[in-house]
Structure formats: C-alpha cells, structure tokens
N, C-alpha and C. Protein backbone atom coordinates (compact mmCIF):
# COMPACT_ATOMS: atom_id res chain seq x y z
N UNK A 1 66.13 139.08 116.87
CA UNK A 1 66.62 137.89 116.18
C UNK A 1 67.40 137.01 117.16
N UNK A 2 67.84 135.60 116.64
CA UNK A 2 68.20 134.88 117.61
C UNK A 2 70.06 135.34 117.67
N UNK A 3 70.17 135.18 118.81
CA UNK A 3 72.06 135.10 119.24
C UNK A 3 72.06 133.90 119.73
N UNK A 4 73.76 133.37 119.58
CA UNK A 4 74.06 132.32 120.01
C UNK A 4 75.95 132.94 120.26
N UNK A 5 76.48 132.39 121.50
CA UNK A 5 77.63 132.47 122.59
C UNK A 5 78.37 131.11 122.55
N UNK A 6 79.86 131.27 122.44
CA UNK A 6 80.49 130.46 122.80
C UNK A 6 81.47 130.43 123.35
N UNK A 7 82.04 130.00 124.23
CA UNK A 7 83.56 130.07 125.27
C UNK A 7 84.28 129.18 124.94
N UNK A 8 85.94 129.57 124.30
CA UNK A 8 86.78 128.32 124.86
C UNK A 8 87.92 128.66 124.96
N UNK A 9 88.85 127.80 125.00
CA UNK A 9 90.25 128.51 125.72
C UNK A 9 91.30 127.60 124.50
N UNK A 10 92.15 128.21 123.70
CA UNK A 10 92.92 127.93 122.93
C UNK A 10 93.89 127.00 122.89
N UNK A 11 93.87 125.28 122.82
CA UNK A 11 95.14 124.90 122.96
C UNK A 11 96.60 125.38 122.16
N UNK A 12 97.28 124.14 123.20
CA UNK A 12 98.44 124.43 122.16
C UNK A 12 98.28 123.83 120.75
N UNK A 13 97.61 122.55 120.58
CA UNK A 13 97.32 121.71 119.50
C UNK A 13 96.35 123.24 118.53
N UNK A 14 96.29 123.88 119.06
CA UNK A 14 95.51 125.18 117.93
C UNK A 14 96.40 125.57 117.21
N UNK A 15 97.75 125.95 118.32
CA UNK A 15 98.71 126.49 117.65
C UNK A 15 99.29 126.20 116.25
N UNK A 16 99.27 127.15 115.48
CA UNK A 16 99.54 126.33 113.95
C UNK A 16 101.09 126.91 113.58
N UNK A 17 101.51 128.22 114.32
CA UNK A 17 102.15 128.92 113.97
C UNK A 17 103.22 128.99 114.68
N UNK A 18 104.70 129.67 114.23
CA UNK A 18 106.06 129.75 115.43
C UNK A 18 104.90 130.99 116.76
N UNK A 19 105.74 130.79 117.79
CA UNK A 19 105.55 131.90 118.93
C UNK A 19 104.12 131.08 118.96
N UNK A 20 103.24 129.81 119.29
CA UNK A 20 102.24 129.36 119.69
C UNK A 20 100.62 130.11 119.10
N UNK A 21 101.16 130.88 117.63
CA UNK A 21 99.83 131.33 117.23
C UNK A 21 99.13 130.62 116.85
N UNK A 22 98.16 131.07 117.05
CA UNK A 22 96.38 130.16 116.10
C UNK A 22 95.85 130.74 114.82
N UNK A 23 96.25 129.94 114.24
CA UNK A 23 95.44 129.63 112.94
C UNK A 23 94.48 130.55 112.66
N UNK A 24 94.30 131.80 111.98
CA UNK A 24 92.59 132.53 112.12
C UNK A 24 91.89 131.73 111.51
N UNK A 25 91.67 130.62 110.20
CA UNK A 25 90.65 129.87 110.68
C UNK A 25 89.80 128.67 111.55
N UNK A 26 90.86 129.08 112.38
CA UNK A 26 90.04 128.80 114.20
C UNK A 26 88.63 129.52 114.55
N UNK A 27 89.10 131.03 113.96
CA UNK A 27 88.06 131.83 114.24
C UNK A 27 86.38 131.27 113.49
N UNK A 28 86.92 131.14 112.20
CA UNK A 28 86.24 130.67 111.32
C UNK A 28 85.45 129.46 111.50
N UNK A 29 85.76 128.55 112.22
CA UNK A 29 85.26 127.26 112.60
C UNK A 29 84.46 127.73 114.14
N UNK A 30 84.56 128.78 114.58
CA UNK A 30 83.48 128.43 115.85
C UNK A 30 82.85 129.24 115.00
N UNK A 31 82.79 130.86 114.23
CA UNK A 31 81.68 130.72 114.17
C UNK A 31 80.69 130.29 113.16
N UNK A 32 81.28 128.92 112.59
CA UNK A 32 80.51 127.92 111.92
C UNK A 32 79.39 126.91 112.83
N UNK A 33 80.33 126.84 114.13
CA UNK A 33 79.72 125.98 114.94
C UNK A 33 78.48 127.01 115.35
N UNK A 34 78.66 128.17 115.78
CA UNK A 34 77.72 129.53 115.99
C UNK A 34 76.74 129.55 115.07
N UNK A 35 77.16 129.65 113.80
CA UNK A 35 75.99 129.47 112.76
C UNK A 35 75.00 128.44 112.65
N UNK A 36 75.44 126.92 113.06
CA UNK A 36 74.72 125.74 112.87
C UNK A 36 73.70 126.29 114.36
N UNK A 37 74.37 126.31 115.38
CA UNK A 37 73.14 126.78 116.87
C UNK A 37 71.95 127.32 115.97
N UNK A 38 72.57 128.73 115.89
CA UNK A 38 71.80 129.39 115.44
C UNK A 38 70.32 128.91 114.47
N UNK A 39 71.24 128.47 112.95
CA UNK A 39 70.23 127.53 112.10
C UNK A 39 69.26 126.34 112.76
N UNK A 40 69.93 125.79 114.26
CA UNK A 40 68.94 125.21 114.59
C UNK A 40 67.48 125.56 115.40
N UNK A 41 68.41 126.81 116.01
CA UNK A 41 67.13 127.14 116.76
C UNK A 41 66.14 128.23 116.23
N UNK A 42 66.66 128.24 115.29
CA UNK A 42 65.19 129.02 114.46
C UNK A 42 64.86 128.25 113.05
N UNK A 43 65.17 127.19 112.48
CA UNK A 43 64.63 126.45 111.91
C UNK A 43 64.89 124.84 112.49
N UNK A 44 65.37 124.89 113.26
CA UNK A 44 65.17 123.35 113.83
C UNK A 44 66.21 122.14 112.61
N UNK A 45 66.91 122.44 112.05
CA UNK A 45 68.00 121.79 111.09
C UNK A 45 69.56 122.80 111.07
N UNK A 46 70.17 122.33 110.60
CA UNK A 46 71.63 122.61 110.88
C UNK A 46 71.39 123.44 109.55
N UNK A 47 71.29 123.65 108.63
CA UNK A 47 71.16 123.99 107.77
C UNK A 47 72.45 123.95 107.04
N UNK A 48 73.28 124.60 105.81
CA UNK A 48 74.72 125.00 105.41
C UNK A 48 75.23 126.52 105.36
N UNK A 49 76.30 126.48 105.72
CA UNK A 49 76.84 127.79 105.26
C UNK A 49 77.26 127.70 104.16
N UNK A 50 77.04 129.09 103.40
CA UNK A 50 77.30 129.31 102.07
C UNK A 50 78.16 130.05 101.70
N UNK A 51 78.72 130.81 102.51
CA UNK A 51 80.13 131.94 102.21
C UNK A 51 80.14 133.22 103.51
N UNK A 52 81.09 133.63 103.42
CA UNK A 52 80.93 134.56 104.05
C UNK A 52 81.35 135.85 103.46
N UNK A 53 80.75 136.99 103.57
CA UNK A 53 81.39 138.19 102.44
C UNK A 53 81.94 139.08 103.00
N UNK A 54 82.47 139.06 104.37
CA UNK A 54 83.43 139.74 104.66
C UNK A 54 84.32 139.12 106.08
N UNK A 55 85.38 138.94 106.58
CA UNK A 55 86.16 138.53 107.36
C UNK A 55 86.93 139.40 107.33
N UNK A 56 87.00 140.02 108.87
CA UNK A 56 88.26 141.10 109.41
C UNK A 56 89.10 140.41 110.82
N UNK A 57 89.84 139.84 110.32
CA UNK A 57 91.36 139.54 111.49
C UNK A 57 91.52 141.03 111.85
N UNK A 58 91.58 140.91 113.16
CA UNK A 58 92.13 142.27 113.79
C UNK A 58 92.91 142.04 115.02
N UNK A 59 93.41 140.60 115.65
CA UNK A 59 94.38 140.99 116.83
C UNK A 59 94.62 139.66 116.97
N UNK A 60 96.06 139.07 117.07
CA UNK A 60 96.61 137.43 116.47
C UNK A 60 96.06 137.05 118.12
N UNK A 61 95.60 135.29 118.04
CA UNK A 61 95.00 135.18 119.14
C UNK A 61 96.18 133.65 119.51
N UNK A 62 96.73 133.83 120.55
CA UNK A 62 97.20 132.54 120.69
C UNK A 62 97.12 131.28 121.98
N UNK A 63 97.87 130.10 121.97
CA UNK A 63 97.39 128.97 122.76
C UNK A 63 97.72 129.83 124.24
N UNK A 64 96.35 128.84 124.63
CA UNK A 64 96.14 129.62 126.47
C UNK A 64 95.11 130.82 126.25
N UNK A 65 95.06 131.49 125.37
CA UNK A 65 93.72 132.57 125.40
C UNK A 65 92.53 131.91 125.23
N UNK A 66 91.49 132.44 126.29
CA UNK A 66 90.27 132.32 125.98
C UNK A 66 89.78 133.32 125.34
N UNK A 67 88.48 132.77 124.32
CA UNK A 67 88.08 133.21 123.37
C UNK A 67 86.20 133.04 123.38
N UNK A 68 85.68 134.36 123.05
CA UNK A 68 84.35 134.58 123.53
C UNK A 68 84.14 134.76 122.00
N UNK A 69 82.92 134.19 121.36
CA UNK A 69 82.80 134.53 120.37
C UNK A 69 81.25 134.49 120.18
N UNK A 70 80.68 135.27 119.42
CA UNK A 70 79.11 135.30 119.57
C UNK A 70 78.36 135.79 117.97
N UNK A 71 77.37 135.49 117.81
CA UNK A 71 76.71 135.07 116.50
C UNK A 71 75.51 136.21 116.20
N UNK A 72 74.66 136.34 115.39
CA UNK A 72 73.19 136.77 115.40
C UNK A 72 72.93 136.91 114.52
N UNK A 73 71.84 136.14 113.89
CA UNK A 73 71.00 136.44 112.52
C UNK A 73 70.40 137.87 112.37
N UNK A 74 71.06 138.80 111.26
CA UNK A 74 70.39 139.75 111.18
C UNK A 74 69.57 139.80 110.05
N UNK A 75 69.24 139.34 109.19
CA UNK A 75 68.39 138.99 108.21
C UNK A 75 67.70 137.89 107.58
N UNK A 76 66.94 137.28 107.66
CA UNK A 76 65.93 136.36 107.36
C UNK A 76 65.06 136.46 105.87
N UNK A 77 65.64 135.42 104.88
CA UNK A 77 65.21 135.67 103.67
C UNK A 77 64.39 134.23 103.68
N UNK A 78 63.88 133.72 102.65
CA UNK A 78 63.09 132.63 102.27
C UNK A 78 63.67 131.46 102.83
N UNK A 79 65.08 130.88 102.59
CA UNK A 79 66.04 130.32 102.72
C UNK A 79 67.57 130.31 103.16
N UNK A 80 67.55 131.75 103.10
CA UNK A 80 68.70 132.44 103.73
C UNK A 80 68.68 133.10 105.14
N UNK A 81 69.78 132.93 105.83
CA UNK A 81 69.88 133.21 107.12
C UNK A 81 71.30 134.56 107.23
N UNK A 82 71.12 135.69 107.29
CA UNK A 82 72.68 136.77 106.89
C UNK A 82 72.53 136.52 108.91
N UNK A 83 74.13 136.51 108.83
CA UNK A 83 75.01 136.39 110.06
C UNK A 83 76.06 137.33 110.71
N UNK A 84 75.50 138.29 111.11
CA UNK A 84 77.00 138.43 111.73
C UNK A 84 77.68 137.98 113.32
N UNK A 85 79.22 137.68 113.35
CA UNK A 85 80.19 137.30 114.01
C UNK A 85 81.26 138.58 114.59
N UNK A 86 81.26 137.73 115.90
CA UNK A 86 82.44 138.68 116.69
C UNK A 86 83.21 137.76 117.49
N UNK A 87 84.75 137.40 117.36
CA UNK A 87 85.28 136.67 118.47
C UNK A 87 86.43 137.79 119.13
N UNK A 88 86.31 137.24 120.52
CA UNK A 88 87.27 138.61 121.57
C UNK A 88 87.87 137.46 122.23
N UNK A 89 88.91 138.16 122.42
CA UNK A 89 89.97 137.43 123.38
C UNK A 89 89.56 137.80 124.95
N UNK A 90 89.47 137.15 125.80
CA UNK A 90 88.74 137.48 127.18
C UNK A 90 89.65 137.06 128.15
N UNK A 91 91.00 136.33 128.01
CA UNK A 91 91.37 136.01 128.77
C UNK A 91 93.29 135.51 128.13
N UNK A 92 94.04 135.97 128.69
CA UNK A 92 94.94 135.54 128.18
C UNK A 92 96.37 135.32 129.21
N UNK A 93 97.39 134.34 128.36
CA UNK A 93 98.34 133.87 129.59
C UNK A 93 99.39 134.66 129.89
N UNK A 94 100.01 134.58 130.91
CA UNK A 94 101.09 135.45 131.53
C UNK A 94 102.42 134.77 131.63
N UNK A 95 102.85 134.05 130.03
CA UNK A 95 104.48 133.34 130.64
C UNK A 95 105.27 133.65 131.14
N UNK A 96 105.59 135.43 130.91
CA UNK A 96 106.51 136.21 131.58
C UNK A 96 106.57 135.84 132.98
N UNK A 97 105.57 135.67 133.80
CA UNK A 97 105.54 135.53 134.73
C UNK A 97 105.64 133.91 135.88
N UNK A 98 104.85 133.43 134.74
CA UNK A 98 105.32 132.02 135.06
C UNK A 98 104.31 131.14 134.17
N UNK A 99 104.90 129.78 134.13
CA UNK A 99 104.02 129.07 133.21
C UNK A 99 102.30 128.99 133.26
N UNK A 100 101.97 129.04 134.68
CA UNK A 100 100.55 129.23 134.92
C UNK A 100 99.76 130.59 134.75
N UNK A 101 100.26 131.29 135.14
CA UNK A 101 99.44 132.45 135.46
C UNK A 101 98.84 133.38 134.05
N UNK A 102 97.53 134.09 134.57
CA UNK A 102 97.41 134.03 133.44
C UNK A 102 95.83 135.56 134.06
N UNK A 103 95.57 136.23 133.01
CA UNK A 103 94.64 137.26 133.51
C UNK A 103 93.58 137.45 132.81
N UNK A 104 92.36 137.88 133.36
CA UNK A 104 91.41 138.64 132.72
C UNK A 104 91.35 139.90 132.35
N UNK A 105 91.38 140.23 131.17
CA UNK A 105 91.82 141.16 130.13
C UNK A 105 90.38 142.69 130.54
N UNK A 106 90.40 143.28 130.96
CA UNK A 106 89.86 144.64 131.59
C UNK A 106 88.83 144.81 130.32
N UNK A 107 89.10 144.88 129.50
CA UNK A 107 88.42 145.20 127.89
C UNK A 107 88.75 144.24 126.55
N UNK A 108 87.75 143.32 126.74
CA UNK A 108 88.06 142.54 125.82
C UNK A 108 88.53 142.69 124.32
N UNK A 109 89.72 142.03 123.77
CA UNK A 109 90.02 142.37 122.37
C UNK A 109 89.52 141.81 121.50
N UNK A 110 88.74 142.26 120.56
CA UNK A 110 88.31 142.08 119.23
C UNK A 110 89.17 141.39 118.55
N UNK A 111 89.16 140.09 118.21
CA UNK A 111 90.48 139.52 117.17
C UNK A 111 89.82 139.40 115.80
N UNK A 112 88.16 139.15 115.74
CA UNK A 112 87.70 138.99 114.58
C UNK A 112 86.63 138.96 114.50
N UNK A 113 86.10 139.78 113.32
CA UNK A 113 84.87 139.94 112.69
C UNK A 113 84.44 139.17 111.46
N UNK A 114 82.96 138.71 111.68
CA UNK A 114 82.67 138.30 109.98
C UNK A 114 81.34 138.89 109.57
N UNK A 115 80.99 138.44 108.68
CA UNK A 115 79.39 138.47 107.76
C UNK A 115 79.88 137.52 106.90
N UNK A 116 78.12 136.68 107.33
CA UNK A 116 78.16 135.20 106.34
C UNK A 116 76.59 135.15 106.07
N UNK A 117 76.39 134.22 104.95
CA UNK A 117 75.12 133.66 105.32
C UNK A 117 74.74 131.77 105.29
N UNK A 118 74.27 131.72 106.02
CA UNK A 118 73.85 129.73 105.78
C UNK A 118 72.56 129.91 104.87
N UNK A 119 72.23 128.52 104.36
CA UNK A 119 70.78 128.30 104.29
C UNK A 119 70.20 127.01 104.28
N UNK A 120 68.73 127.11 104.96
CA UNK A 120 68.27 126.17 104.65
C UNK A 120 66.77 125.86 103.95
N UNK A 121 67.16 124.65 103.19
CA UNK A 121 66.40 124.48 102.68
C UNK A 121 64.62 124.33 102.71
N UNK A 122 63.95 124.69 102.32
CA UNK A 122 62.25 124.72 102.76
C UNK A 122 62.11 123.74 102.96
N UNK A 123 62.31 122.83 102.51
CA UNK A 123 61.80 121.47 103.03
C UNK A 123 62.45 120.44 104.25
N UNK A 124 63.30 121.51 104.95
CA UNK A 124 63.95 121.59 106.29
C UNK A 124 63.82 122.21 107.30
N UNK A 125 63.14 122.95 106.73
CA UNK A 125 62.44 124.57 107.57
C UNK A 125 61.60 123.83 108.78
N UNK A 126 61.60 123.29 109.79
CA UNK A 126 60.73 123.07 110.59
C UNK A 126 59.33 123.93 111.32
N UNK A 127 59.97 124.95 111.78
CA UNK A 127 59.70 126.01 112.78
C UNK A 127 59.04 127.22 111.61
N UNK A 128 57.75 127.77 112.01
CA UNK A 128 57.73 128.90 111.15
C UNK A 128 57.65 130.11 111.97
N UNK A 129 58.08 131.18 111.57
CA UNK A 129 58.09 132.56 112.27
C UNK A 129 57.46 133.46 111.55
C-alpha cells in the first residue's frame, strides 16, 4: 500500500502551552496533511477525512523539536481509505546548554499514534487499482 513521510521542526508559534509545549493537535494536522498525499496518490483527489477511531498521545513534543511523522493506507474499501499514523520526535533542543544547540535523539520517540479513515468519492476516484 501507499506511505507517505513528513519532516518538520516545531516552532515557537506551535507552542500553545506554558514551558513552550505543542498543542497535540499539531500532531493531528500533519497527519491530515499525510492523509490528503496519500488520497492523492492513489486516487488522484484530496479526498476527506472522516474521523479517526483511535489517537494515542504518548510523549509531549515541544518548540525546536523536529518531528518525523509518516502515514499508510492499510485498507482500501469502495470509498474508504483506513490509515494508520506515527509521529516521532527525531530531533530535539538543548537549552540547558545554550540557546542553539540542540541533538539527534539515538532512538526516536514515539509522541503519537492514530487510526483514521478519509474518503473519496467515486466520482473522484481517478486512478483505478
């Protein structure tokens, strides 16, 4: 099935929270953006997301971390596309040490998991498989 990857690095403008945390639905919005890739490149339309039926926060992610997050259709129904999501923290900052510095994390942390599904409509369906 298809995967789709995304990289980015957390501003402070993410920060929603005291101590410079991010928002978990940060998480939620890439992998929306993950889902639309996805919907395009196997039906050629953006299609919609329709819910997701499970979301696990598992490690607070904040401004200055980069964040790897990655997608994959595991089920293919008529109109439905089932999704699952993983975003990891890959990179994070070192204030202790000084305002710049900052490391690559040996084993990336898991901050969040989902299962969703989009769909699109047949008469959007471009591409057939």
């Amino acid at each position: 099935m298809e995967k789709s990857f995304i990289r980015i690095r957390m501003s402070s403008a993410d920060a929603h929270y005291g101590g410079n945390l991010v928002d978990g639905a940060k998480m939620l919005q890439l992998f929306g953006d993950i889902a639309t890739e996805l919907n395009i490149i196997h039906d050629g339309d953006e299609g919609l997301f329709v819910g997701y039926e499970k979301i696990e926060f598992l490690a607070p992610v904040f401004a200055g971390d980069y964040i790897e997050a990655e997608g994959e259709i595991v089920k293919v129904g008529n109109t439905s596309r089932k999704m699952t999501f993983e975003a990891r923290k890959v990179i994070q900052p070192l204030p202790q040490i000084n305002d710049s510095a900052a490391e690559v994390i040996a084993e990336p942390v898991v901050v969040c998991r989902a299962i969703g599904t989009c769909v699109v409509p047949k008469g959007k369906q471009r591409f057939t498989k």
